[in-house]
Protein backbone atom coordinates (compact mmCIF):
# COMPACT_ATOMS: atom_id res chain seq x y z
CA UNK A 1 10.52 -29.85 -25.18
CA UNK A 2 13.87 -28.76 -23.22
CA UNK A 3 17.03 -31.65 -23.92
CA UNK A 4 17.49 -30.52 -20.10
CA UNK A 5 16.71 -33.70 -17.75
CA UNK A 6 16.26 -32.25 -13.81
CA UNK A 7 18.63 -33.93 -11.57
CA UNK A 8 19.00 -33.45 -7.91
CA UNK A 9 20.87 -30.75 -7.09
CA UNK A 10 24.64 -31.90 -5.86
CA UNK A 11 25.29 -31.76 -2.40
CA UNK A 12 26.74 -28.70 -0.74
CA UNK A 13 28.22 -28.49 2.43
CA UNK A 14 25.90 -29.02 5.47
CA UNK A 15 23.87 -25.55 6.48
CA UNK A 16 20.75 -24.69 8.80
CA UNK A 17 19.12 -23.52 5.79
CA UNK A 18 19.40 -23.03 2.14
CA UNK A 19 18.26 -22.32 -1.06
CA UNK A 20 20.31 -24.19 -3.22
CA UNK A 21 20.37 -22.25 -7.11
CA UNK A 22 21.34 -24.51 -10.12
CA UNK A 23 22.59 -22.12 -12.74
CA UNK A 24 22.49 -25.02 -14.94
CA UNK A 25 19.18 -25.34 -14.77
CA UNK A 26 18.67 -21.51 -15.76
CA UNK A 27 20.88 -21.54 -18.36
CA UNK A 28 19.09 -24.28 -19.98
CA UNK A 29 15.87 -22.73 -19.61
CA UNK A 30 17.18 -19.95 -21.51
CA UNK A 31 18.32 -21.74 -24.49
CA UNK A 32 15.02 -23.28 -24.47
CA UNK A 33 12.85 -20.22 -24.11
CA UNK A 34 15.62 -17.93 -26.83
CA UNK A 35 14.26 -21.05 -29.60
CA UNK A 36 10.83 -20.59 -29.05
CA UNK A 37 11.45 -16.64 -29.51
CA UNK A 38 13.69 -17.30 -32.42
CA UNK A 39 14.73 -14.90 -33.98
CA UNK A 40 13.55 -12.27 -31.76
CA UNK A 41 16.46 -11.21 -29.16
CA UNK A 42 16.40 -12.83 -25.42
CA UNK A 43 16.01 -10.13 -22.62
CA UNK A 44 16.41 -12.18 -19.41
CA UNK A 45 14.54 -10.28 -16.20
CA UNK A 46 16.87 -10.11 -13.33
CA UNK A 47 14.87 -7.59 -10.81
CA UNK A 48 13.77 -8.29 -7.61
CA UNK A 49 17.12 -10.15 -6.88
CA UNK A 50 16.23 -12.13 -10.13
CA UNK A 51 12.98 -13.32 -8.32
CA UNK A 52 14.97 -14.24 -5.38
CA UNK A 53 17.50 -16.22 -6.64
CA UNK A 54 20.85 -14.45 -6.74
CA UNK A 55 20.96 -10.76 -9.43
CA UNK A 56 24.47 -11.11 -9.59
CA UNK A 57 25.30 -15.30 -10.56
CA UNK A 58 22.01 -15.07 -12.83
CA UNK A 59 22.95 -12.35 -14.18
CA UNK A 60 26.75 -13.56 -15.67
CA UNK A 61 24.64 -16.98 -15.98
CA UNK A 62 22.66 -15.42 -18.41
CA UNK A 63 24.73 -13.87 -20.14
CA UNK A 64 26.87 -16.67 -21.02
CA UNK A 65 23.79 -18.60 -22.00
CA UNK A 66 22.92 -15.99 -24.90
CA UNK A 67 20.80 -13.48 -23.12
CA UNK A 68 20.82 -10.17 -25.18
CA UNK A 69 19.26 -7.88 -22.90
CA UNK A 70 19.15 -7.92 -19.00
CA UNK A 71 16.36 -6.21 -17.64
CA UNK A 72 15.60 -4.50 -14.06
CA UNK A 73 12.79 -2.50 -12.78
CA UNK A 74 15.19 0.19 -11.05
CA UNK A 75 18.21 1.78 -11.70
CA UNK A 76 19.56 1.01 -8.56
CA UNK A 77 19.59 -2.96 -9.59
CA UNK A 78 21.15 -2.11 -13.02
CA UNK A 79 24.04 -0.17 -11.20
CA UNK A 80 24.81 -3.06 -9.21
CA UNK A 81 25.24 -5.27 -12.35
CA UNK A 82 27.54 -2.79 -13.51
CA UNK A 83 29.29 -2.84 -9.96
CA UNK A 84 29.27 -6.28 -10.74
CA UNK A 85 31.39 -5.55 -13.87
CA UNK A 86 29.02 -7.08 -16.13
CA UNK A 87 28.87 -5.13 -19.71
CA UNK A 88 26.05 -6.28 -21.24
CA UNK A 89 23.06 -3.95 -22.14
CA UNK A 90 20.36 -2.95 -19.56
CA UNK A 91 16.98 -1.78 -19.56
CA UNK A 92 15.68 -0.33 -16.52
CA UNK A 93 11.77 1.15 -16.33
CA UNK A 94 10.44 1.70 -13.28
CA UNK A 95 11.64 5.31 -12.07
CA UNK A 96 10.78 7.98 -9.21
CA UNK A 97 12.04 11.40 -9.24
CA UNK A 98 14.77 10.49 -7.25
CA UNK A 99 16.50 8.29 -9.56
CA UNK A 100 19.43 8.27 -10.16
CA UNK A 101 19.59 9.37 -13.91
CA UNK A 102 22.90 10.39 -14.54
CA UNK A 103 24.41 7.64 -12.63
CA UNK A 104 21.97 5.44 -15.20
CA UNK A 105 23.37 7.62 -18.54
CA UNK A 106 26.67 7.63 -17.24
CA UNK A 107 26.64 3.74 -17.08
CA UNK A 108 25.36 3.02 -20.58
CA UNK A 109 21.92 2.16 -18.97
CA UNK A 110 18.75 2.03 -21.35
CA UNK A 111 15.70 3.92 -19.55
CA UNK A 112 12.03 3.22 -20.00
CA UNK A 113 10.38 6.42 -20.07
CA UNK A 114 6.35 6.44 -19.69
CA UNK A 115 6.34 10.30 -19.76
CA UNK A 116 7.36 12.62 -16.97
CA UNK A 117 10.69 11.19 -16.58
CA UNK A 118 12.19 12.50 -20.65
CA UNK A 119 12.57 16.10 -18.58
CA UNK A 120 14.94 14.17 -15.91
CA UNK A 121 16.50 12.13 -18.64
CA UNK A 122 17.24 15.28 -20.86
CA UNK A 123 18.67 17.06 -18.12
CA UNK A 124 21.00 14.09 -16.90
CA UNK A 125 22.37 14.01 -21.11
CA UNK A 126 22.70 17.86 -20.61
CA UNK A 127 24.89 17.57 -17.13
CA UNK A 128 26.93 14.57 -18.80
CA UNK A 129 26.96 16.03 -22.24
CA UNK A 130 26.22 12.32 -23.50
CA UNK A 131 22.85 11.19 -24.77
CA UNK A 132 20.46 8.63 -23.42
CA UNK A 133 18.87 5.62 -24.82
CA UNK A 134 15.32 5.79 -24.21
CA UNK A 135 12.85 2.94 -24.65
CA UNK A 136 9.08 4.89 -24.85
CA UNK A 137 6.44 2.56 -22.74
CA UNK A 138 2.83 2.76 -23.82
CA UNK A 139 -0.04 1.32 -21.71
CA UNK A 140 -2.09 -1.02 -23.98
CA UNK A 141 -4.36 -2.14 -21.40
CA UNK A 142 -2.55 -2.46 -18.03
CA UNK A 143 -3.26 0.27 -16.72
CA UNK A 144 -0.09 0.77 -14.56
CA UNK A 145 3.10 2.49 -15.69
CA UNK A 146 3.30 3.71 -19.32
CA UNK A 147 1.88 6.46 -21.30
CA UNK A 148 -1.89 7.19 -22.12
CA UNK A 149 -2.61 6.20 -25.59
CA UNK A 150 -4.34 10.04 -25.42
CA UNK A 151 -1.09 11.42 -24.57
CA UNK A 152 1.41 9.37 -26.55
CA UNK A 153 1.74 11.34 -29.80
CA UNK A 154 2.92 14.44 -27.31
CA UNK A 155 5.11 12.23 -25.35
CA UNK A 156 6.62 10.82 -29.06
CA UNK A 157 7.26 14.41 -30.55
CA UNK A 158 8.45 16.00 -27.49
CA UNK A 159 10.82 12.83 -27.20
CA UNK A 160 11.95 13.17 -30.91
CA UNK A 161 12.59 17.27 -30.35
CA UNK A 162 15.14 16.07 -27.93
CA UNK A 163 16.48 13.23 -30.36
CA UNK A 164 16.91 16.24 -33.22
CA UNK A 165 18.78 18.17 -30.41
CA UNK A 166 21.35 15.23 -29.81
CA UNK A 167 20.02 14.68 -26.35
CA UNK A 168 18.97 11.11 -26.71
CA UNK A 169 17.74 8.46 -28.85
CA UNK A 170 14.83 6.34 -29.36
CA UNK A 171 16.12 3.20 -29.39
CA UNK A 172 12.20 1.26 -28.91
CA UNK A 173 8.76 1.13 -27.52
CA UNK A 174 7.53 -0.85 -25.20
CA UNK A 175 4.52 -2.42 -23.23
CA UNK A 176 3.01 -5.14 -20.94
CA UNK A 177 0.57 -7.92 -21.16
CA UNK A 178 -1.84 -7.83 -18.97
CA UNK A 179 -3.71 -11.57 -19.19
CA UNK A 180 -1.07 -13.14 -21.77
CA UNK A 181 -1.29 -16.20 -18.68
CA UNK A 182 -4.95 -16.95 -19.71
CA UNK A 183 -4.33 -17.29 -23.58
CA UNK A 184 -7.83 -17.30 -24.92
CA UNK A 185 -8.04 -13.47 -23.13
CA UNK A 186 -9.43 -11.51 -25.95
CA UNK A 187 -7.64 -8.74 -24.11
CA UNK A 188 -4.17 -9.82 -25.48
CA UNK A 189 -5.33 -9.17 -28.78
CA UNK A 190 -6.54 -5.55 -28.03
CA UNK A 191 -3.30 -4.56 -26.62
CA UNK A 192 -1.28 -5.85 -29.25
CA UNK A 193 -3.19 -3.64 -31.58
CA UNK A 194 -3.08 -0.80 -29.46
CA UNK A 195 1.21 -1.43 -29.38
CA UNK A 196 1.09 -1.98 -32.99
CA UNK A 197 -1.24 1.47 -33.18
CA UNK A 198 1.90 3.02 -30.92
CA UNK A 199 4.71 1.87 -33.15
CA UNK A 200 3.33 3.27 -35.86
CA UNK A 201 2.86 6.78 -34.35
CA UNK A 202 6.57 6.40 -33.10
CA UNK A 203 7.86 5.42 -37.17
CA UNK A 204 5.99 8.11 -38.56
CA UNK A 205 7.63 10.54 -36.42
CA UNK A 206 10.90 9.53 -37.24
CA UNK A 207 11.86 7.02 -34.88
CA UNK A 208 13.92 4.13 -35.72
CA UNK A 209 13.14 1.56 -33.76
CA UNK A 210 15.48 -0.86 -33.14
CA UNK A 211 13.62 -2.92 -30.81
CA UNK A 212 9.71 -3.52 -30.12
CA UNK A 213 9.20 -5.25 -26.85
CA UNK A 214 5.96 -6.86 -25.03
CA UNK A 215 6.03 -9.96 -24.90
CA UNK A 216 6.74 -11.56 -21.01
CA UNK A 217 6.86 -14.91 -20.06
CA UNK A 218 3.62 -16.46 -20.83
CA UNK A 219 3.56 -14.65 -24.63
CA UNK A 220 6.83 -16.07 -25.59
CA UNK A 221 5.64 -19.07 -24.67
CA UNK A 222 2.11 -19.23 -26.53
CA UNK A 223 1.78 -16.14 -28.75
CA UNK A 224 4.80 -16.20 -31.12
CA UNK A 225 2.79 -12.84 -32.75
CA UNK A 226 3.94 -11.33 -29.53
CA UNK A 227 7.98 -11.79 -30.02
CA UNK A 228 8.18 -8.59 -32.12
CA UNK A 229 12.27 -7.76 -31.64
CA UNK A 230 12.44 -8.99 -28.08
CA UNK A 231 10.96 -11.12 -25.19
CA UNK A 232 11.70 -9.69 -22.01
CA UNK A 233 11.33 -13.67 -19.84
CA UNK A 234 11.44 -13.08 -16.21
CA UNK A 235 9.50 -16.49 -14.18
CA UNK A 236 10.49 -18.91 -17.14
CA UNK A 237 14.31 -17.84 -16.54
CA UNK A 238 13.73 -19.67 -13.36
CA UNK A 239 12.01 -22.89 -14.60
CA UNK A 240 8.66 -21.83 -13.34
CA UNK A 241 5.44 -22.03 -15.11
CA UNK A 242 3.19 -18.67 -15.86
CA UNK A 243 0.09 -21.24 -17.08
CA UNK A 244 -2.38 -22.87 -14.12
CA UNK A 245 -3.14 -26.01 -16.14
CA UNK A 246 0.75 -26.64 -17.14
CA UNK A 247 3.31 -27.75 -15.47
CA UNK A 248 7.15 -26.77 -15.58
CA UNK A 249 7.94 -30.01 -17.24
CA UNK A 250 5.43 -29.62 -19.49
CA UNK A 251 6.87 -26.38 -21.24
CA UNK A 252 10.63 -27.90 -21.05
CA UNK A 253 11.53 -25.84 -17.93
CA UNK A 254 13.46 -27.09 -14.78
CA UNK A 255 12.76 -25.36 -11.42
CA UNK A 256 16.37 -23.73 -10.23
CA UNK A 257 15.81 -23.31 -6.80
CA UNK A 258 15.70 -25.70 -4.16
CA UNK A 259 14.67 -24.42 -0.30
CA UNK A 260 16.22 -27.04 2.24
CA UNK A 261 16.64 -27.25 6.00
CA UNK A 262 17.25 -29.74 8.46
CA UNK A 263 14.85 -30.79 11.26
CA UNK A 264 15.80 -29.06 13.89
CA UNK A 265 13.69 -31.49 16.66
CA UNK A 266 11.76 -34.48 16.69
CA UNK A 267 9.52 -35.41 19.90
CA UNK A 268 6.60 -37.83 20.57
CA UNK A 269 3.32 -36.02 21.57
CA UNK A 270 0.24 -37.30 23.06
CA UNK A 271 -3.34 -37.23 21.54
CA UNK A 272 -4.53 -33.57 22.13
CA UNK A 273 -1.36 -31.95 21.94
CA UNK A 274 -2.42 -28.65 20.59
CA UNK A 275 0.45 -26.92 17.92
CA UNK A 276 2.03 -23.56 17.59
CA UNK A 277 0.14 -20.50 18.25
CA UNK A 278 -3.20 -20.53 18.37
CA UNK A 279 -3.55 -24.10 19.05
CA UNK A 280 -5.95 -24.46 15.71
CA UNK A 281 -4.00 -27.82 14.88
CA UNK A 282 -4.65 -30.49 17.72
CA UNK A 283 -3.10 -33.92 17.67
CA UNK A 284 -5.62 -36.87 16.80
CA UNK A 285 -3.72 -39.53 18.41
CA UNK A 286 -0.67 -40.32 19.81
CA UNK A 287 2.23 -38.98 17.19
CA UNK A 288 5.58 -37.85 16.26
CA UNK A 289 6.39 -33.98 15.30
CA UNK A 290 9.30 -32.70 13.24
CA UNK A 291 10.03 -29.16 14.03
CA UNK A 292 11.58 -27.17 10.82
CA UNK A 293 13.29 -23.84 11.31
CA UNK A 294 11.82 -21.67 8.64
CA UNK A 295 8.91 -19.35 9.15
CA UNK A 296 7.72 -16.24 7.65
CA UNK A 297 11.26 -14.37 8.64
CA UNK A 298 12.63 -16.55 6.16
CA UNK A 299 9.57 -15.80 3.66
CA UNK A 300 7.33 -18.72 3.85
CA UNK A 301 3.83 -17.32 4.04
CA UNK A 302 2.52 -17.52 7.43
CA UNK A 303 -1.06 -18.34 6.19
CA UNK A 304 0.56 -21.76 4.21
CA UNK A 305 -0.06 -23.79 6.56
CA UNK A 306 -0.34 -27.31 5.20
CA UNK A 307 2.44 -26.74 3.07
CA UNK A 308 4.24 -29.94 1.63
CA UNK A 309 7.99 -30.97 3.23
CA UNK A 310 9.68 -34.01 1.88
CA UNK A 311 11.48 -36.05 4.75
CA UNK A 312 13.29 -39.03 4.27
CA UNK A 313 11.26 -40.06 0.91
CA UNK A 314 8.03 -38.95 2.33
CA UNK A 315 6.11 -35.68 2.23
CA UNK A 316 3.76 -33.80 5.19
CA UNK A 317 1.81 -31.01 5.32
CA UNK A 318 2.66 -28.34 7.99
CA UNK A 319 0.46 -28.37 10.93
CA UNK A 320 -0.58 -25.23 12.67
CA UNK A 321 0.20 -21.79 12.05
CA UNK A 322 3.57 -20.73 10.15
CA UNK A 323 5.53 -18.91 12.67
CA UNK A 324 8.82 -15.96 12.60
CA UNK A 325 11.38 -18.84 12.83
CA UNK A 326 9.62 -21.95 12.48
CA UNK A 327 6.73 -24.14 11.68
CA UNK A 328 5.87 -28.00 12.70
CA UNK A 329 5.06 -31.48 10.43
CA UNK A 330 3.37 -34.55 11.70
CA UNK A 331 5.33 -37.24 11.02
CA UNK A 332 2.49 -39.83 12.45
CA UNK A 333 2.03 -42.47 14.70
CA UNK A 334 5.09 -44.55 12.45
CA UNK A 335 6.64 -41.60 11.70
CA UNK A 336 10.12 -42.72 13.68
CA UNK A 337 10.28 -45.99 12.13
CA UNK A 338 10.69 -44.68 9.06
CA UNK A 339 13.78 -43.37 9.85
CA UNK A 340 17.28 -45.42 10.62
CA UNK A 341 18.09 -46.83 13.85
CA UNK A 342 19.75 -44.58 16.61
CA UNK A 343 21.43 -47.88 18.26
CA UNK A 344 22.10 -51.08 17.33
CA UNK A 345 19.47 -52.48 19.00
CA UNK A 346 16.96 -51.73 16.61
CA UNK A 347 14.79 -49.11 18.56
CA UNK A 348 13.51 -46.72 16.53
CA UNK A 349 15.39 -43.76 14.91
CA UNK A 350 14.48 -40.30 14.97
CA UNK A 351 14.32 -37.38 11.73
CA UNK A 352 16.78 -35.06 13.84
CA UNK A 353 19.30 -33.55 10.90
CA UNK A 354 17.11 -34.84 8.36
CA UNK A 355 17.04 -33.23 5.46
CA UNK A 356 13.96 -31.22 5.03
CA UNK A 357 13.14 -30.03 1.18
CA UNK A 358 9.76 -27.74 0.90
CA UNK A 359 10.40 -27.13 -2.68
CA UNK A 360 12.68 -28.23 -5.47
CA UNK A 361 12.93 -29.20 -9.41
CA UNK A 362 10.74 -32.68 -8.50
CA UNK A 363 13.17 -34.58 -9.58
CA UNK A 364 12.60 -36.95 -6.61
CA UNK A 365 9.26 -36.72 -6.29
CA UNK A 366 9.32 -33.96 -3.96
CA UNK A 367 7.51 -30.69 -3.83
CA UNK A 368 7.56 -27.99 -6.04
CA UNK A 369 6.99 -24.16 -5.57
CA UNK A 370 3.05 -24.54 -6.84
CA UNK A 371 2.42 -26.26 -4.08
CA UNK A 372 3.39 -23.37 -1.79
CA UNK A 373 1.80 -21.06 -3.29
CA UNK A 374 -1.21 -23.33 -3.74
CA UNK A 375 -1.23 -23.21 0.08
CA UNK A 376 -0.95 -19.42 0.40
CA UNK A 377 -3.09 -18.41 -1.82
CA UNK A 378 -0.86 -17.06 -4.19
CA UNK A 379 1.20 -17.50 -7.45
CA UNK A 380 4.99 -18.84 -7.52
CA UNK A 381 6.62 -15.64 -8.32
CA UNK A 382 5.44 -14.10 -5.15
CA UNK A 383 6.88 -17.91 -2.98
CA UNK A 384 10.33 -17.38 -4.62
CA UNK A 385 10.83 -13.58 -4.47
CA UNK A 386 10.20 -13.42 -0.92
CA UNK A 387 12.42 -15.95 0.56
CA UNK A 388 13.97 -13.45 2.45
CA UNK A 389 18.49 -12.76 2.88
CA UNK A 390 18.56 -14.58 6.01
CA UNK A 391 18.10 -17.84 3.96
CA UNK A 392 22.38 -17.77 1.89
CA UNK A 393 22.05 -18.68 -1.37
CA UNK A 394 24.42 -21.48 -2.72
CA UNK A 395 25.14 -22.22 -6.12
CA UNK A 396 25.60 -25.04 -8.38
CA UNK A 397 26.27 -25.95 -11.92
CA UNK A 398 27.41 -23.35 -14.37
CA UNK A 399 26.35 -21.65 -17.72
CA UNK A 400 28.03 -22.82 -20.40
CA UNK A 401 29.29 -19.87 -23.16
CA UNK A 402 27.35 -19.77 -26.27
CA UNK A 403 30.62 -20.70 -28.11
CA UNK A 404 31.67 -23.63 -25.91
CA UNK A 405 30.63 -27.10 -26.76
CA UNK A 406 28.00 -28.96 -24.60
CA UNK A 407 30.18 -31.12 -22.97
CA UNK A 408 32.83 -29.43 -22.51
CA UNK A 409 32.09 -27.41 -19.40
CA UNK A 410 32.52 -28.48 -16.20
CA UNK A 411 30.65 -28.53 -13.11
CA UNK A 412 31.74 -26.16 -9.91
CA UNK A 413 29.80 -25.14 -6.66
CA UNK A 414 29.72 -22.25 -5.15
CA UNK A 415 28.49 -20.77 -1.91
CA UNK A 416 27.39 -17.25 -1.40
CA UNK A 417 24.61 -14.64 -0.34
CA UNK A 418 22.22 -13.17 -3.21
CA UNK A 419 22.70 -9.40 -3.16
């Protein structure tokens, strides 16, 4: 298990809305995750806005945890870590044919290539005069992007012609699990031998391959035979858990982001009092509502209704339908006296400005991200990637350098917008 204790995330100044990102908290996951994948190298998954949670600060954060490798699905991403001035290597894999490839050669960027794109890669070596680094992707099993296994000894010679001619090199083969979150899949096991099938093709026709990569998340965690050269760890960067029947804490991880608001009203409401649109959530009795400004703008599912916010200690599931900018909690019958006074002569208070907290590390018994998704339908990597710009990031904690002692590093906040 992870050294890493959650805490609750330091106090920032006051905003509508946040989502509060502890880079401590990912940098710790790392050094977790790069022991169990010991001594294979550490490619930490930054695309999508690093699932939502700020490319850029995870990104450096990463790096000065001991990530190897960053990786990104477009080229587009990995040019904006190099805008960012960050050096360290890139993989990117998911290309159209209007890609930027010689902006991606140009910038030392590795490309996955599943087959039609070696042409485009070729000709942006030719036009720079400067080869490429090319990691060849082989579907095992997925059945999404990658090469046929019936084409890939065609795509491996035609990629090793252009290696002869100085026009790139083969620096590894890749792939991706398709089940590797239900580990007693007998489908994991056929797709590693189909890699293993692939790797050989690509040795026998010359290629030295300097890194074999397929392992994601849920492999590194529970099929070391997966690690190979690299792990490529994109949800378990972010202290989130790949597995239904385990929890964060149970694999050593800590949650990094926290999504807070304040209540924005609190009223008392009659019996029958029908909420938002629709009117599918009527008021049983005589009751207090909290009214949080976040809706499906922001990126909360709009089907999630009875999604858990902690107030003041307590928890409550939203009532009615999720809406652009907002969505509604019954605080109950009590639900004012469980909140301080407004006057001094003891009448009761009211959650106005409360803090509101719909997901978090749990360190305080609040809600986490499963939860959410629980509610929606869905899977945690969908709940953080979508929580959309209008919510600013802000930052806490820091990475700490491989090279610098535990305890020596100190702790600084930052506030700023995830690109």
């Amino acid at each position: 298990m992870s050294p890493f204790v959650a805490t609750v995330p330091e106090q920032l100044p006051s905003l509508e809305r946040q989502a509060i990102i502890d880079l401590s908290a990912i940098a710790n996951n790392i050094r977790h995750l790069r022991t169990i994948a010991a001594p294979a190298k550490f490619m930490a998954v930054v695309k999508a806005d690093a699932y939502g949670h700020g490319m850029i600060p995870v990104a450096r954060a990463a790096v000065d945890a001991g990530a190897h490798w960053l990786g990104t699905a477009h080229v587009s991403e990995a040019l904006a870590l190099r805008a960012a001035g960050i050096e360290a290597p890139v993989l990117s894999w998911l290309h159209t044919q209007a890609t930027d490839f010689e902006a991606a050669v140009a910038h030392d960027i590795d490309l996955g290539c599943s087959g039609w794109e070696l042409a485009h890669i070729v000709a942006a070596a030719k036009a720079l005069q400067r080869p490429a680094r090319i990691h060849l992707k082989i579907d095992t099993g997925l059945g999404r992007n990658g090469c046929s296994r019936e084409e890939w000894p065609a795509l491996v010679a035609a990629a090793m012609a252009c290696q002869h001619e100085g026009l790139l090199k083969v620096v590894g083969v890749f792939s991706h699990l398709a089940v590797a979150d239900e580990p007693d899949r007998p489908e994991t096991d056929e797709q590693l031998a189909r890699f293993r099938e692939a790797v050989a093709v690509a040795e026998a026709a010359g290629a030295e391959l300097a890194l074999r990569h397929i392992a994601n998340t849920p492999a590194t965690l529970s099929r070391p035979d997966t690690h190979f050269d690299m792990v490529r760890v994109g949800l378990g960067l972010y202290g989130l858990s790949p597995f239904a029947d385990r929890t964060s804490a149970q694999l050593g991880l800590v949650p990094a982001m926290t999504l807070q608001t304040q209540i924005a009203l609190c009223k008392d409401v009659p019996a029958g009092q029908g909420i938002s649109y629709g009117l599918k959530y009527v008021t049983g009795e005589a009751t207090t509502l909290g009214l949080v400004p976040l809706g499906y703008a922001d990126g909360i599912p709009r089907i999630a209704t009875g999604g858990p916010v902690h107030v003041n200690g307590a928890t409550y599931p939203v009532v009615g339908r999720i809406a652009m900018d907002q969505m509604v909690i019954d605080l109950g019958p009590e639900g004012r006296s469980r909140f301080s006074s407004d006057s001094s002569d003891g009448t009761p208070g009211t959650a106005l400005g409360a803090s509101a907290v719909l997901f978090g590390n749990g360190a305080d018994g609040g809600p986490l991200v499963e939860q959410w998704a629980a509610a929606a339908g869905t899977v945690n990597y969908e709940i953080v990637t979508r929580i959309s710009q209008r919510v600013p990031r802000s930052y806490v904690g820091q990475a700490q350098p491989e090279s610098t002692p535990p305890d020596s590093a100190s702790t600084e906040t930052t506030d700023g917008g995830g690109l």
